[in-house]
N, C-alpha and C. Protein backbone atom coordinates (compact mmCIF):
# COMPACT_ATOMS: atom_id res chain seq x y z
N UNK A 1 12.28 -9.32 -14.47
CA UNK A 1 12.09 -9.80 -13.12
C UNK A 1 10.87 -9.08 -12.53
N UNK A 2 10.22 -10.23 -11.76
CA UNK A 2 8.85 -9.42 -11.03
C UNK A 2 9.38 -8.02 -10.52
N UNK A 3 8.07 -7.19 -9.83
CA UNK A 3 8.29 -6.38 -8.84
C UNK A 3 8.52 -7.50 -7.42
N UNK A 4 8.06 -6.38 -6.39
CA UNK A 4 7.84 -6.93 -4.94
C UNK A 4 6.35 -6.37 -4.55
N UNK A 5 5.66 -7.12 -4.34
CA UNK A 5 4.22 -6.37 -3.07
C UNK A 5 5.02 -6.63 -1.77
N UNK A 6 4.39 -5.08 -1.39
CA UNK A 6 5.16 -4.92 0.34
C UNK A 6 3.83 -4.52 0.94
N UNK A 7 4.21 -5.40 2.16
CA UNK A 7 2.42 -5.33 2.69
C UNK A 7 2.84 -4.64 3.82
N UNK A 8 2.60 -3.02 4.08
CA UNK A 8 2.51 -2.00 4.91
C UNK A 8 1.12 -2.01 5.95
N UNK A 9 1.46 -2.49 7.27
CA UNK A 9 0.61 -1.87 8.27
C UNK A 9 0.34 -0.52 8.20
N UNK A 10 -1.19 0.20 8.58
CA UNK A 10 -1.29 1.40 8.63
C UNK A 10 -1.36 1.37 10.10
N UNK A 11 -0.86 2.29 11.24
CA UNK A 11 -1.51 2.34 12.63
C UNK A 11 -2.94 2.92 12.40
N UNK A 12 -3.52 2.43 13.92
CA UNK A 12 -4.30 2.54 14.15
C UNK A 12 -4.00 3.92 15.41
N UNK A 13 -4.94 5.00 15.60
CA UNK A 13 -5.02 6.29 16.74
C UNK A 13 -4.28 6.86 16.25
N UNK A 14 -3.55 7.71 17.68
CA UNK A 14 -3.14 8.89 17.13
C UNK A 14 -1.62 8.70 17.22
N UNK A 15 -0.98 7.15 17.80
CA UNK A 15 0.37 7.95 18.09
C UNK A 15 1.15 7.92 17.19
N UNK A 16 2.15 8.69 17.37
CA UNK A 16 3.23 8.84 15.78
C UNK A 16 3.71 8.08 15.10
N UNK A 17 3.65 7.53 14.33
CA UNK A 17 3.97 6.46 13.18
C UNK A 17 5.19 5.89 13.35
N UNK A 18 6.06 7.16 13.61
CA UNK A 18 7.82 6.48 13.93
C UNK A 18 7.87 6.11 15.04
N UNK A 19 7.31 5.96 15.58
CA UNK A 19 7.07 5.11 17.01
C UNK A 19 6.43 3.59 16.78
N UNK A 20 5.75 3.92 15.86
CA UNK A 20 4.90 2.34 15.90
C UNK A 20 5.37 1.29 14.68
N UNK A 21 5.71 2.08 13.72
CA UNK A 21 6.26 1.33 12.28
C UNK A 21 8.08 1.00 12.23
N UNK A 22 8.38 -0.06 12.23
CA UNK A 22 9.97 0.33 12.10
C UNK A 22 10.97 1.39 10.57
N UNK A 23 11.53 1.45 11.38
CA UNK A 23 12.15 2.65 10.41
C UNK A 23 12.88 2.22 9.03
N UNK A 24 13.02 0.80 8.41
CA UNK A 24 13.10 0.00 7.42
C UNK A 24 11.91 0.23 6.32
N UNK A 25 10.67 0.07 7.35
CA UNK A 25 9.34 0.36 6.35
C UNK A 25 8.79 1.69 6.05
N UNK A 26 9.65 2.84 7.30
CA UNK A 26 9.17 3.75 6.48
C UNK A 26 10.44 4.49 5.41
N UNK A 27 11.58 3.87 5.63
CA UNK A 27 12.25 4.50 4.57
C UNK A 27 11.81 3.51 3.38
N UNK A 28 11.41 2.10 3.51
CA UNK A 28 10.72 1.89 2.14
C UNK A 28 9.81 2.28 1.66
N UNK A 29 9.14 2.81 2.46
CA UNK A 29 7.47 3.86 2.14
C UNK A 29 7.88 4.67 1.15
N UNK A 30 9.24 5.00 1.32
CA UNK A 30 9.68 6.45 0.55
C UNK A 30 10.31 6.35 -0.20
N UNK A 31 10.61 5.12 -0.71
CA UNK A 31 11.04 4.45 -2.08
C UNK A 31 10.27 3.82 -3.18
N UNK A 32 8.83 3.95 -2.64
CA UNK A 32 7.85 3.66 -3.39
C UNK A 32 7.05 4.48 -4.69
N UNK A 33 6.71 3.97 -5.78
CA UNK A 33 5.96 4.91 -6.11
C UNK A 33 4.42 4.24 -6.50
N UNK A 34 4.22 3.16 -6.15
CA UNK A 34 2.70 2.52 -6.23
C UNK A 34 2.13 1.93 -4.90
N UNK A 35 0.95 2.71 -5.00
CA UNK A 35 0.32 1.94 -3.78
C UNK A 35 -0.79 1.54 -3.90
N UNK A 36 -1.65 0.03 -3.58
CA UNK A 36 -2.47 -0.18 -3.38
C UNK A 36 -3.32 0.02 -1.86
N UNK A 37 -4.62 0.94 -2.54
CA UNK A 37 -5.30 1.55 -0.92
C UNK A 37 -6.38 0.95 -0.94
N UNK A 38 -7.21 1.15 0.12
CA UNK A 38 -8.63 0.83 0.26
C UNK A 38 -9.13 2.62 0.15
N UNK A 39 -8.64 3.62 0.89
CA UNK A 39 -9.45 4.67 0.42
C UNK A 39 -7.87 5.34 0.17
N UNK A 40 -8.43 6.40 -0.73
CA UNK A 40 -7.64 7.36 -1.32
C UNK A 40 -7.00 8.16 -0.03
N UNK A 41 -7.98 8.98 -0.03
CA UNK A 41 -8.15 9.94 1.60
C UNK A 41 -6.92 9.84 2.85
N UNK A 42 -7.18 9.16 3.06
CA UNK A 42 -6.72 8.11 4.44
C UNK A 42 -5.60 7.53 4.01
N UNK A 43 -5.01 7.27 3.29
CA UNK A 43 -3.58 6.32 2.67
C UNK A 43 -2.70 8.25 2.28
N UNK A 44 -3.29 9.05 1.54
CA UNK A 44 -3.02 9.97 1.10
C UNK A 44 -2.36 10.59 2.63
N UNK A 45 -2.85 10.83 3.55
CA UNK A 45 -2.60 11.21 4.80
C UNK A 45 -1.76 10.53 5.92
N UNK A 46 -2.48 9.06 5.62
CA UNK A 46 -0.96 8.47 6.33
C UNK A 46 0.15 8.34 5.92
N UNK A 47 0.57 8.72 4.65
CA UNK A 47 2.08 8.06 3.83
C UNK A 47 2.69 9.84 4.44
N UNK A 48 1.73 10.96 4.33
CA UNK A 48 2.48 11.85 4.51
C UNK A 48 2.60 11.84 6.24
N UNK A 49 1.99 11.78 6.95
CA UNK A 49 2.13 11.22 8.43
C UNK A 49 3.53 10.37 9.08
N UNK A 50 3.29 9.36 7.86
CA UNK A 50 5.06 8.76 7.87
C UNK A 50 6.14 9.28 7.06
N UNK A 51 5.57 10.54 7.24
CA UNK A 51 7.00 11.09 6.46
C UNK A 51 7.32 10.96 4.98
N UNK A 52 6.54 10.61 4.35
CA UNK A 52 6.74 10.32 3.04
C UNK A 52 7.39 11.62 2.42
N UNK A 53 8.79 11.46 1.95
CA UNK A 53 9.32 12.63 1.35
C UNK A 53 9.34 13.29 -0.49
N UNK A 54 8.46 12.43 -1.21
CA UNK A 54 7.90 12.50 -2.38
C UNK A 54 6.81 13.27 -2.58
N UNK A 55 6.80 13.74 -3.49
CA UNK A 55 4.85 14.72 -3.16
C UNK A 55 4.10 13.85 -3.75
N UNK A 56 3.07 13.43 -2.52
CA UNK A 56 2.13 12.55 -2.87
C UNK A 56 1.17 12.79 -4.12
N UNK A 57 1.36 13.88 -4.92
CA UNK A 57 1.06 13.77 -6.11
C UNK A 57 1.40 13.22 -7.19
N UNK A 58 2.51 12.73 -7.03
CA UNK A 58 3.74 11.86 -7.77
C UNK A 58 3.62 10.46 -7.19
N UNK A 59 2.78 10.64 -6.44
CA UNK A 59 2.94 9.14 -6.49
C UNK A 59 1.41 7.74 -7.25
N UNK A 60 1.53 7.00 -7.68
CA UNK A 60 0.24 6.43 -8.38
C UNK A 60 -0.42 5.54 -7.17
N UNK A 61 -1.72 5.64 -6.97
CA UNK A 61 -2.52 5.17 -6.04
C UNK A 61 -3.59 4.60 -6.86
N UNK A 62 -4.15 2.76 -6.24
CA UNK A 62 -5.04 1.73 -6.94
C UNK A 62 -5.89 1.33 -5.88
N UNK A 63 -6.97 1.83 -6.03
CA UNK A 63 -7.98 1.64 -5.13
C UNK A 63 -8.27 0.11 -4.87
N UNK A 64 -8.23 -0.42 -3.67
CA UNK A 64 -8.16 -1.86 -3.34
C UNK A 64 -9.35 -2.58 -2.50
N UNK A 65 -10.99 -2.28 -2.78
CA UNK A 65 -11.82 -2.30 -1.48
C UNK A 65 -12.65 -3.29 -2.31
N UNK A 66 -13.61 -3.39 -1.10
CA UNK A 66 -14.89 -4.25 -1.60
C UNK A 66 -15.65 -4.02 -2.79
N UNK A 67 -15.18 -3.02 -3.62
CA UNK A 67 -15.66 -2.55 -4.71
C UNK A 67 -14.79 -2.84 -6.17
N UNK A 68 -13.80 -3.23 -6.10
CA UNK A 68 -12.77 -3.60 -6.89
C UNK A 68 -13.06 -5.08 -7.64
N UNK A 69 -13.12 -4.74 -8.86
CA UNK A 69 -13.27 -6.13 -9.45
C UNK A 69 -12.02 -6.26 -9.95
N UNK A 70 -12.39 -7.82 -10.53
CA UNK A 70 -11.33 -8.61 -11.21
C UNK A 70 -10.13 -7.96 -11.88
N UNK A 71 -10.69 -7.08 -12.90
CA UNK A 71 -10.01 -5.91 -14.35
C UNK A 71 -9.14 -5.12 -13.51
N UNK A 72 -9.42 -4.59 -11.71
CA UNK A 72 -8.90 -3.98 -11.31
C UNK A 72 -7.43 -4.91 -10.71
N UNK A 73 -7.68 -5.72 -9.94
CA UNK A 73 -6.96 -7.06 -9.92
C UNK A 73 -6.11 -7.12 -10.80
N UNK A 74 -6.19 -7.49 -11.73
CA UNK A 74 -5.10 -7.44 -12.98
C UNK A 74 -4.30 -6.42 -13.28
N UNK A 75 -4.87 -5.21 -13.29
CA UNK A 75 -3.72 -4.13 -13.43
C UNK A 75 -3.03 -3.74 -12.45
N UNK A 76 -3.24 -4.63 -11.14
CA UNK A 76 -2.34 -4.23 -10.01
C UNK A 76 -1.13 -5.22 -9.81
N UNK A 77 -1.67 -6.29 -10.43
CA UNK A 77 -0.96 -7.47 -10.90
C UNK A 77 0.21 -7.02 -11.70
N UNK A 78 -0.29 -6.97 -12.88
CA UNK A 78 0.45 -5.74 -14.31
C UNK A 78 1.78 -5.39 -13.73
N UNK A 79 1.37 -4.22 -12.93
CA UNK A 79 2.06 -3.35 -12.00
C UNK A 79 3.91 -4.41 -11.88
N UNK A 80 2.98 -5.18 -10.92
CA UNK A 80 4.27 -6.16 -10.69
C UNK A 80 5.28 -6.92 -11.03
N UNK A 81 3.80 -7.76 -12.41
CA UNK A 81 5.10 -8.35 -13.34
C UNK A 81 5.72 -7.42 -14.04
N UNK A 82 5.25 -6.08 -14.21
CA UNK A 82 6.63 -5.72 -14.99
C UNK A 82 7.63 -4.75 -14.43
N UNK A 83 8.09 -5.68 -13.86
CA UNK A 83 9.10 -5.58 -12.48
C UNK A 83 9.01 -4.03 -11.58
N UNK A 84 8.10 -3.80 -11.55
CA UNK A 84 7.81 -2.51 -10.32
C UNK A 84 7.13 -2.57 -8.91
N UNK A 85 8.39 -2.06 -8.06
CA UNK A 85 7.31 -2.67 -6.44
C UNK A 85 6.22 -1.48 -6.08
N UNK A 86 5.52 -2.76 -5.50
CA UNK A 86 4.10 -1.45 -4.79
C UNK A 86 4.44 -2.13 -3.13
N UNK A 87 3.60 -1.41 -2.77
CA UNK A 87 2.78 -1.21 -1.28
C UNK A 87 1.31 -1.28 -1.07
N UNK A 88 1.15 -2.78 -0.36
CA UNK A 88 -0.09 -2.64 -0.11
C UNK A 88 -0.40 -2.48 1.38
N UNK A 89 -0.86 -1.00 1.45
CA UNK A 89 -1.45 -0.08 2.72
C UNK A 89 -2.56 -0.80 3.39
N UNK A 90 -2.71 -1.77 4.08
CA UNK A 90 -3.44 -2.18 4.82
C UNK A 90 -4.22 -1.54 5.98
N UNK A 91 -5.68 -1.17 6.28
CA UNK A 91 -5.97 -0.44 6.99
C UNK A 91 -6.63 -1.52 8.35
N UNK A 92 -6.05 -2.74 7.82
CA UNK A 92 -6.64 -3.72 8.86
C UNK A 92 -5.42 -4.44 9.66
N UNK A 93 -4.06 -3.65 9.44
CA UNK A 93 -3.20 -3.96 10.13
C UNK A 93 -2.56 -4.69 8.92
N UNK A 94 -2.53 -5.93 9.02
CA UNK A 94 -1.51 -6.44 8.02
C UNK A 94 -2.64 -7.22 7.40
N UNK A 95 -2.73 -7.71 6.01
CA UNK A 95 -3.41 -8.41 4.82
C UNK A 95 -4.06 -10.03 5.73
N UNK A 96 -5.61 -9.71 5.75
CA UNK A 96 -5.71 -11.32 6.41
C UNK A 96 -7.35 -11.60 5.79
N UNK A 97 -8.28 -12.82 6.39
CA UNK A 97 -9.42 -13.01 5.48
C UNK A 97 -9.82 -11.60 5.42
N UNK A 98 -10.61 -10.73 5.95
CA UNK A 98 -11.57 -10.26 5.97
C UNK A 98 -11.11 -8.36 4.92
N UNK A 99 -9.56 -8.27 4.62
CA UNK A 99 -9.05 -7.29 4.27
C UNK A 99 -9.11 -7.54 2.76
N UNK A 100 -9.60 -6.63 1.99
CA UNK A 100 -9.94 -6.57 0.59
C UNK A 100 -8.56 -7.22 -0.05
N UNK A 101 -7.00 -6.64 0.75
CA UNK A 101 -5.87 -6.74 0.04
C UNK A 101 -5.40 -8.27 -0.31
N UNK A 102 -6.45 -9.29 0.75
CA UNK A 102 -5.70 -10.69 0.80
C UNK A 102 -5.83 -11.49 -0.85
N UNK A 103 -7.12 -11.28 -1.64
CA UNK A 103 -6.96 -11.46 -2.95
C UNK A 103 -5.68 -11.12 -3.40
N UNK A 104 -5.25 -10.07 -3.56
CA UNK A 104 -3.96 -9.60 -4.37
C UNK A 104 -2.79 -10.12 -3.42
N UNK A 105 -2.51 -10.39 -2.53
CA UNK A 105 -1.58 -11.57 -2.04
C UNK A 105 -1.52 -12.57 -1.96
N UNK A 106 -2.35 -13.43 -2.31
CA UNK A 106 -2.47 -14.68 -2.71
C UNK A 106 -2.48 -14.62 -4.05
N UNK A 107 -2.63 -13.86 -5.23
CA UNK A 107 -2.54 -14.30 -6.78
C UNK A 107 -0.74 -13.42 -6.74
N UNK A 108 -0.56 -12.49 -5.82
CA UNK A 108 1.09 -12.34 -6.21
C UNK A 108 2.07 -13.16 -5.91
């Protein structure tokens, strides 16, 4: 059986995450162990921001930006069919034209 892609809003400023994200997505945050990011950095900091209770060293991160080709595409794909869920960390709010992630939601 497939995985699931879970398409995670990142907030935007400063206010606290458990305020802005419901508390469904971040205890699924913390059931995750793949994420597709646009930057390393910044995804690395917000998962621990939301509390992520895993050490983000343990967890596998797939760079998802305007720089990502096809080959990369596929192994995020991979990922899924063989039945493992990811998270795709959206830094544009949720997956739409102009967000690198909308390719990989439309071929999942």
């Amino acid at each position: 059986m497939a995985g699931t892609l879970y398409l995670i809003p990142v907030t935007l400023g400063d206010s606290p995450v458990q305020h802005v994200i419901p508390s469904f997505v971040l205890e699924l945050m913390d059931r995750l162990d793949h994420f597709f990011v646009e930057d390393l950095r910044s995804a690395r900091r917000y998962l621990k921001k939301a509390g992520v209770e895993k050490a983000i060293d343990d967890l596998s991160f797939y760079l998802l930006n305007e720089h990502s080709e096809d080959q990369d595409m596929e192994e995020m794909l991979a990922i899924l069919t063989d039945g493992m869920d990811a998270g795709l960390l959206s830094e544009a709010g949720v997956p739409a034209v102009a967000d690198p992630g909308s390719g990989l939601v439309a071929l999942a």
